[in-house]
Protein backbone atom coordinates (compact mmCIF):
# COMPACT_ATOMS: atom_id res chain seq x y z
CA UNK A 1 27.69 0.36 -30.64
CA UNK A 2 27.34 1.86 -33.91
CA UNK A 3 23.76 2.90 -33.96
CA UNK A 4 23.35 3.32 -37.34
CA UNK A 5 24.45 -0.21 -38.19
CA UNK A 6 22.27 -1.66 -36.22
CA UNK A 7 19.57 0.24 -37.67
CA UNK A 8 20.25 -1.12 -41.07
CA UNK A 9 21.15 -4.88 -39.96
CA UNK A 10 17.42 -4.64 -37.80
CA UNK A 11 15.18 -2.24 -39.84
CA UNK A 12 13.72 -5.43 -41.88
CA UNK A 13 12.39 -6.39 -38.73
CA UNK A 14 10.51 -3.96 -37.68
CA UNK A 15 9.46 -2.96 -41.21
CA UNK A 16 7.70 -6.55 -41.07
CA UNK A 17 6.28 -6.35 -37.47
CA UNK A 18 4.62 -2.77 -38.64
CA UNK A 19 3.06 -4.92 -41.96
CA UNK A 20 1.95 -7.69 -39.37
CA UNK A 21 0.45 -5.08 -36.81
CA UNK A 22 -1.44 -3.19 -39.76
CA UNK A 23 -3.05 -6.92 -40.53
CA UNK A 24 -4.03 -7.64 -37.06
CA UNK A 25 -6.91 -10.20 -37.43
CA UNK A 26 -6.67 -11.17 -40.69
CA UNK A 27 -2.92 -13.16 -40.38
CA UNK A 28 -2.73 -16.76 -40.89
CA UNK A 29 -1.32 -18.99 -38.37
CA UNK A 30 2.40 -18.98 -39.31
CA UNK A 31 2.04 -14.94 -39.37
CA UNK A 32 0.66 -15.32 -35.90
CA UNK A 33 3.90 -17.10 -35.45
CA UNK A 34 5.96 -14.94 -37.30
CA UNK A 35 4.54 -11.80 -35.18
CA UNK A 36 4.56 -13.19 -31.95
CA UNK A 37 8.83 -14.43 -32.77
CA UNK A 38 9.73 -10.36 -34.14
CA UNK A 39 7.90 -9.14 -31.17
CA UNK A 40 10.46 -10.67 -28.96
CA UNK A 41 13.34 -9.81 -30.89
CA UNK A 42 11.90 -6.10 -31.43
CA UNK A 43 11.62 -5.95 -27.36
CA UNK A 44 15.07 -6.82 -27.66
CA UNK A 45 16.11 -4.43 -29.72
CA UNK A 46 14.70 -1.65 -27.91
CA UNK A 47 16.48 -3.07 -24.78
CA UNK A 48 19.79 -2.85 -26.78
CA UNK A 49 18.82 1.05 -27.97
CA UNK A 50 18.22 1.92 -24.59
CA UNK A 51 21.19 0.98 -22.60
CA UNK A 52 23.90 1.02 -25.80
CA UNK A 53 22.60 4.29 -27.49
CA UNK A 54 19.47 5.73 -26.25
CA UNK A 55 18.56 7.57 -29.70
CA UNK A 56 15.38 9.69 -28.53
CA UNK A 57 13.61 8.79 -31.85
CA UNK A 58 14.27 5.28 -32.29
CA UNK A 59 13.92 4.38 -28.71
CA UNK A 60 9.90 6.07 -29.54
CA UNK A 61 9.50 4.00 -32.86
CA UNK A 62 10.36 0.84 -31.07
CA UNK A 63 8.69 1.56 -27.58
CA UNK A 64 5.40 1.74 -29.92
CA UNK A 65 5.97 -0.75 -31.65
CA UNK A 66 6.57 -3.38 -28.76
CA UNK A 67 3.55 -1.73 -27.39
CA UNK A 68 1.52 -2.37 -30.28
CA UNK A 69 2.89 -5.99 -30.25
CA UNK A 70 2.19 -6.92 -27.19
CA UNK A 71 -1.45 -5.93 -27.38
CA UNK A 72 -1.41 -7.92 -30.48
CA UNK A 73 0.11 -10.99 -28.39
CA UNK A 74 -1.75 -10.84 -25.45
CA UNK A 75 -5.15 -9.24 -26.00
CA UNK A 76 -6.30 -5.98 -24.86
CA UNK A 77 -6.79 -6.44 -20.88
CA UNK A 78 -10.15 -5.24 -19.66
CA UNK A 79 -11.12 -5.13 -16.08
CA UNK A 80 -13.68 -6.84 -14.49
CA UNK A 81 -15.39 -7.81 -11.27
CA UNK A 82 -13.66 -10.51 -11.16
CA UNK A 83 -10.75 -9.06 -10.92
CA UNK A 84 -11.49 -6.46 -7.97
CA UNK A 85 -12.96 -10.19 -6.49
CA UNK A 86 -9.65 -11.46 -6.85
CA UNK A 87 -7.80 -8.55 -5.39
CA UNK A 88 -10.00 -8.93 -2.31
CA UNK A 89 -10.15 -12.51 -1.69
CA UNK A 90 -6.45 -13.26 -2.81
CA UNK A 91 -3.92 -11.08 -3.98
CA UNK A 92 -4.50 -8.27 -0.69
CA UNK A 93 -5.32 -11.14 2.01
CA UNK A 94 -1.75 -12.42 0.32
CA UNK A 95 -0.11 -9.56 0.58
CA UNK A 96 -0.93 -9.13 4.18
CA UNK A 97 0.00 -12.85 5.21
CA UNK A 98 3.32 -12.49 3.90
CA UNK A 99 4.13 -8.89 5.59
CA UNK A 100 3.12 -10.16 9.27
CA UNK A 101 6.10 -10.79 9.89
CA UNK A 102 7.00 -6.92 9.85
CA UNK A 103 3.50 -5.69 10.48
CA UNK A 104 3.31 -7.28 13.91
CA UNK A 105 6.46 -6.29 15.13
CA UNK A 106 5.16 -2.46 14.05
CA UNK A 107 2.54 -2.28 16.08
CA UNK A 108 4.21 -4.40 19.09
CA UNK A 109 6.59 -1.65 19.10
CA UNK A 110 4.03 0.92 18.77
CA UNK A 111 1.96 -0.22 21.56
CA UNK A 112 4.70 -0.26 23.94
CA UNK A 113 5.88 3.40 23.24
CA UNK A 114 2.15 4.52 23.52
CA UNK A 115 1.98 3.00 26.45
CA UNK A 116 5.06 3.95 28.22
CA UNK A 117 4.44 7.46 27.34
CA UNK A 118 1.14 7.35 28.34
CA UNK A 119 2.34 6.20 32.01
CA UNK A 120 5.35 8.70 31.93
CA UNK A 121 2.49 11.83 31.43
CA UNK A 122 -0.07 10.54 33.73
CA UNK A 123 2.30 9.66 36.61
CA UNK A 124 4.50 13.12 36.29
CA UNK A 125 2.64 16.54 36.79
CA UNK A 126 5.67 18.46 35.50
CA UNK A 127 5.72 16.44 32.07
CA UNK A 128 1.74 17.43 31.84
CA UNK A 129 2.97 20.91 32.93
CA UNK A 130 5.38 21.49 29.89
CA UNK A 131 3.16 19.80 27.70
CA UNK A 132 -0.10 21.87 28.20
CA UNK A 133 -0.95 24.53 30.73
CA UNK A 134 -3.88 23.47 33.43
CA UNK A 135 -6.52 25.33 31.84
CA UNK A 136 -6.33 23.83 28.72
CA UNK A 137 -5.70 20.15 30.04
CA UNK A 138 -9.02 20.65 31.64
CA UNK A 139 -10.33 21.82 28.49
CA UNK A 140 -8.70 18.79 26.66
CA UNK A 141 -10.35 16.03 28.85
CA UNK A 142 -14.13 17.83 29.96
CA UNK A 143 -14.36 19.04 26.38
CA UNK A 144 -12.47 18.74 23.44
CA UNK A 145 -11.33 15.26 23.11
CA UNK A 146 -14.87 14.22 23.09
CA UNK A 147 -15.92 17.18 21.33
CA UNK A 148 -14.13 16.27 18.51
CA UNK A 149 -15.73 13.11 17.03
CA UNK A 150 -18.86 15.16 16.58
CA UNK A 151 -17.45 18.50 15.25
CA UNK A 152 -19.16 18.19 11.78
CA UNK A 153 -21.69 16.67 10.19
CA UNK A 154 -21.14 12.89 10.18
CA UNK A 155 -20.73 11.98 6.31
CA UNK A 156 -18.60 15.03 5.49
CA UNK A 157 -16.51 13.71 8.97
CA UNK A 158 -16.12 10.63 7.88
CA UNK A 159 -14.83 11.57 4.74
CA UNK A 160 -12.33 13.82 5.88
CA UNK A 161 -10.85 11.21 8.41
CA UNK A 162 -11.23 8.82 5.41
CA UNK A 163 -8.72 10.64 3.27
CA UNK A 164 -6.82 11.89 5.67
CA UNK A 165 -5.70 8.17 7.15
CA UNK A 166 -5.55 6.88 3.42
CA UNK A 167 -2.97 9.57 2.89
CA UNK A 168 -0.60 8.61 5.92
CA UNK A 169 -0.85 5.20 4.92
CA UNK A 170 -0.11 5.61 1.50
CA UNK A 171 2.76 7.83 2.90
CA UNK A 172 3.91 4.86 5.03
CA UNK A 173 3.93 2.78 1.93
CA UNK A 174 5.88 4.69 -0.44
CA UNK A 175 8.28 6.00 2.33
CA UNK A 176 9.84 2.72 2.64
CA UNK A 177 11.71 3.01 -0.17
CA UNK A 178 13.53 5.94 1.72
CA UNK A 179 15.12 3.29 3.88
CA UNK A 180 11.97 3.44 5.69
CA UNK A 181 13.10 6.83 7.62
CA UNK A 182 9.73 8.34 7.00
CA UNK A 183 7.84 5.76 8.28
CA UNK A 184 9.51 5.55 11.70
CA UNK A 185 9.18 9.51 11.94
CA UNK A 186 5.27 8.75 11.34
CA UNK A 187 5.03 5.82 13.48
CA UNK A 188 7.18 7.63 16.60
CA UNK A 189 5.20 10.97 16.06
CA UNK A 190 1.52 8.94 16.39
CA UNK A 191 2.75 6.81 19.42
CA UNK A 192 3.71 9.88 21.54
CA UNK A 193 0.81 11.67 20.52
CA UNK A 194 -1.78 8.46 21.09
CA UNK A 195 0.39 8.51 24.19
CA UNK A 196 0.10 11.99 25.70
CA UNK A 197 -3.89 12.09 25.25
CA UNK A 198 -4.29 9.00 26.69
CA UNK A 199 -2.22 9.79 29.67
CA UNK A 200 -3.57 13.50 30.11
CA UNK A 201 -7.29 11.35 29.97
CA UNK A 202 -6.03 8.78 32.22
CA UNK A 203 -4.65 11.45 35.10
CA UNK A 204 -8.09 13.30 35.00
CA UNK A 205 -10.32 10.17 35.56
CA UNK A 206 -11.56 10.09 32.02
CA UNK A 207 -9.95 6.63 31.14
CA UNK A 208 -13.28 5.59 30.18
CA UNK A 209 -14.15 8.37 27.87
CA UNK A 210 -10.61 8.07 26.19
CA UNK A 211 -10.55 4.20 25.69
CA UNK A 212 -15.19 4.20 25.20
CA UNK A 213 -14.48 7.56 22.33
CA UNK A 214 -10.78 5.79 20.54
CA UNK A 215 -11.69 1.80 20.70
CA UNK A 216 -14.85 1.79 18.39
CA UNK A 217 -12.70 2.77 15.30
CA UNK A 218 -9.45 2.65 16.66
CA UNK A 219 -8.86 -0.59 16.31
CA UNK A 220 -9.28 -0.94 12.88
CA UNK A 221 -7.84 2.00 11.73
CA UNK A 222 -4.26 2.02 13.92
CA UNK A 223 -3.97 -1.64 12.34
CA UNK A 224 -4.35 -0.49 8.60
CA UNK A 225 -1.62 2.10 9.46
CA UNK A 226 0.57 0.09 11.35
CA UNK A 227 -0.44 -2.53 7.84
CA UNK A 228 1.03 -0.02 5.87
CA UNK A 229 4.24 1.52 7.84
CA UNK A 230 4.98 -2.47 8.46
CA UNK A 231 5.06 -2.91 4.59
CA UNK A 232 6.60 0.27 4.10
CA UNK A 233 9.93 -0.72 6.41
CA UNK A 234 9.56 -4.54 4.75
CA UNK A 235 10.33 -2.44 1.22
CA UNK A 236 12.95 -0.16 3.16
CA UNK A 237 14.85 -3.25 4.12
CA UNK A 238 14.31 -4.63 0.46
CA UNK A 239 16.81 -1.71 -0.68
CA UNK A 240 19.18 -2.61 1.80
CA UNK A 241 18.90 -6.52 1.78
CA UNK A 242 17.53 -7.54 -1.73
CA UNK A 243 18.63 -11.62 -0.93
CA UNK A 244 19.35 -13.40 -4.22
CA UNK A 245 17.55 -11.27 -6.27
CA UNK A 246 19.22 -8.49 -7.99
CA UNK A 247 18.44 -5.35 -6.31
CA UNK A 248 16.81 -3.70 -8.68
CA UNK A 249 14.38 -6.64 -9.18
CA UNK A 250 14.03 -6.97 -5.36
CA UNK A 251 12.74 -3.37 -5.02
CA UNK A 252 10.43 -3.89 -8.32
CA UNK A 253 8.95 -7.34 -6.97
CA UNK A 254 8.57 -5.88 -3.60
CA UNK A 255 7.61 -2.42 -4.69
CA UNK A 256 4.77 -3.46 -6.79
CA UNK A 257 3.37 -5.63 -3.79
CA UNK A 258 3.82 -2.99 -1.00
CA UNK A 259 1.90 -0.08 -3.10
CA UNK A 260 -0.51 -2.51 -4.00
CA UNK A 261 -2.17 -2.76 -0.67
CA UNK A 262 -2.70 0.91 -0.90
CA UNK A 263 -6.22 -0.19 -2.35
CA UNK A 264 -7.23 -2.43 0.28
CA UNK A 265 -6.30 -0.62 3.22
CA UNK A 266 -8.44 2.51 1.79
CA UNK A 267 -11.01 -0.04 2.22
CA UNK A 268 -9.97 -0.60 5.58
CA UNK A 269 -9.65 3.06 6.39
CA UNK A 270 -12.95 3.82 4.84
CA UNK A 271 -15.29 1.06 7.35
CA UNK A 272 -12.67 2.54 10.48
CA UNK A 273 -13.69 6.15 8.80
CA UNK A 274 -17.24 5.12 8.74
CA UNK A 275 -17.47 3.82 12.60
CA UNK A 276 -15.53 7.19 13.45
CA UNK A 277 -18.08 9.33 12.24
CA UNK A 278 -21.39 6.99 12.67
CA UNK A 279 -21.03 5.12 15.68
CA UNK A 280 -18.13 6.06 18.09
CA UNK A 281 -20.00 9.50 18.69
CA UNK A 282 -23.41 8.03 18.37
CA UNK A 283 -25.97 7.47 21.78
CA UNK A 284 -24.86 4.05 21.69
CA UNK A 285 -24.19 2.21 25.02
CA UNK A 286 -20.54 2.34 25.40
CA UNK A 287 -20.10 -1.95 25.21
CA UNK A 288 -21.56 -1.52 22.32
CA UNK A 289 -19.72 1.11 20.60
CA UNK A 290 -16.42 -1.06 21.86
CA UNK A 291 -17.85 -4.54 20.16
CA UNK A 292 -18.78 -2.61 16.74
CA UNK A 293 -15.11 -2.23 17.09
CA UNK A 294 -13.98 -5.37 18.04
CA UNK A 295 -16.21 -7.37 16.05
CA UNK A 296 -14.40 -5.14 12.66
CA UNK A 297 -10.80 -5.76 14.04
CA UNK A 298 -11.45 -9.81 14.26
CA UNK A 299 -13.08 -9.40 11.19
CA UNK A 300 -10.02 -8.22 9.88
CA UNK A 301 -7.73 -10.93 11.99
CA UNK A 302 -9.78 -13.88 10.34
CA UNK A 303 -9.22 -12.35 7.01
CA UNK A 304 -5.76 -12.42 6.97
CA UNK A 305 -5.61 -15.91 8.71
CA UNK A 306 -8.13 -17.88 6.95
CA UNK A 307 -8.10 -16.07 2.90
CA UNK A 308 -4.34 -14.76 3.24
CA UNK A 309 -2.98 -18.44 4.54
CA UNK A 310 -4.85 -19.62 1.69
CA UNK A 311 -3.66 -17.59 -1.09
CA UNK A 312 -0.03 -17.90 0.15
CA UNK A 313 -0.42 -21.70 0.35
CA UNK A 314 -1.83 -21.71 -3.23
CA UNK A 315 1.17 -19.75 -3.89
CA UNK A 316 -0.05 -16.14 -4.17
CA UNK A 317 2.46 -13.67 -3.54
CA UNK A 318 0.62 -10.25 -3.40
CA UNK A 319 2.34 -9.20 -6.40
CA UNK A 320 0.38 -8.33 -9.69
CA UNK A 321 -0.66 -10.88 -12.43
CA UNK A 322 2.38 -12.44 -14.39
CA UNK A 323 0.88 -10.80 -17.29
CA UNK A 324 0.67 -7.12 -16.34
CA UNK A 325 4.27 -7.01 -15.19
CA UNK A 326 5.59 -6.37 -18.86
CA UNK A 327 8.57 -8.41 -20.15
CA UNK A 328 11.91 -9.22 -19.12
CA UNK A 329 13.89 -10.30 -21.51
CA UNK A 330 17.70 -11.12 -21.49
CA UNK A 331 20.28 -9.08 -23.73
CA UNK A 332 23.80 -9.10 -24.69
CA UNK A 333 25.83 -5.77 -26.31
């Protein structure tokens, strides 16, 4: 394309959209008109530059100008309480309805290879053996497992488990774009680990400490990460199976939903956080410690039955607003 060409047949037009943007509330209805038409053909234009001849300088003048525009068009966007409202009651709950289907599956699989490795290490001294030495197995089970939920002050605990988990999940959910590789590396190295303690706990006859110490917040907080390594594979399989969509728009669509529930599930981390430091090391009777927990984790169960099969039968897709995805227009050479 001869760039400079296209300057001259185009320049009119964004001479006039500059006029129109300097104007901004005083333009009569057909200059509403006029500006709303040239901002469409400028975002055009500026999708030409870009892919024909990306000229540093023009692809600026334009880029500000169709930003200008479409502040002009759509109104500056402002958030509100209603919008955090609808995050929580519809576009998250949505989100997690329509990822079950890989979520579940997750933490299926993780179950079973925390389990299984739990039986292998509490039914074979030699495995315990190579894992620890007998001293500090002891150690582990009379001491330091329980030890642990009370080894600083609860607040400044509960925040440090609080970003710690929000970090792995948010890992989870951006790692799915690396074919999801990450995320099974996560989800294998947690398993085996949730595995080993429980089985080294199990051997010693402290079952009841392991499952009275890990079920309180457990619950909650192994579901928001296997939420977020589920959502992270769903995008990893979005880069290798985008369906009709092109792929490009598949990972965008999907992209923008998956990081999206990074929000809520800090939510979720923070009450399992909360629990962690507050309650699961607290004088509590241990049923009640465990029903905190369970009473959280159906909590959590009814809100992505009841408010996510709502929002996906009102047709709520998890995604963003039409409106803050930006424009896609066509364009020809």
């Amino acid at each position: 394309m001869d760039l400079d060409a296209y300057v001259a047949a185009h320049r009119a037009h964004w001479n006039r959209l500059e006029v129109l943007l300097s104007r901004r509330g005083r333009l009569t209805g057909e200059e509403a008109d006029e500006l709303l038409t040239l901002y469409q053909r400028v975002a055009t234009h500026l999708s030409v530059v870009r892919s024909s001849a990306p000229d540093a300088v023009l692809v600026e003048r334009l880029s500000t100008l169709v930003a200008q525009a479409r502040s002009a068009v759509t109104g500056a966007h402002t958030p509100a309480w209603r919008d955090v409202a609808r995050f929580f009651t519809v576009t998250f709950p949505a989100a997690l309805h329509r990822s079950a289907a890989w979520w579940l599956p997750t933490a299926a699989a993780f179950l079973v290879v925390s389990w299984t490795v739990g039986w292998w290490v509490a039914t074979h001294p030699e495995v315990q053996s190579a894992i620890l030495p007998p001293q500090a197995v002891q150690q582990l089970v009379d001491h330091d497992f329980a030890d642990y939920y009370s080894s600083a002050p609860a607040a400044e605990f509960a925040f440090g488990v609080w970003t710690n988990n929000a970090w792995i999940a948010a890992g989870s959910l951006a790692g799915g774009v690396l074919l999801g590789v990450p995320v099974i590396v996560m989800l294998w190295q947690n398993a085996v680990n949730v595995g080993i303690s429980g089985g080294l706990m199990w051997d010693n006859g402290r079952a009841d400490v392991f499952f009275g110490l890990i079920t309180p917040h457990g619950l909650l907080e192994i579901t928001a990460v296997l939420v977020a390594a589920g959502a992270g594979l769903r995008l990893g399989w979005t880069v290798v199976s985008p369906g009709p969509r092109t792929r490009l728009q598949a990972l965008s669509e999907t992209g923008r939903e998956t990081i999206g529930m990074a929000l809520g599930l800090a939510m979720m981390l923070l009450v399992s956080g909360v629990i962690e430091a507050f309650v699961t090391p607290s004088g509590l009777p241990t049923w009640a410690r465990v029903g905190i927990g369970v009473v959280a984790e159906v909590g959590f169960v009814l809100y992505v039955i009841v408010l996510g099969g709502r929002a996906v039968r009102a047709g709520a897709t998890g995604d963003i607003a039409a409106a803050a995805r930006g424009d896609r227009l066509p364009t020809v050479g």
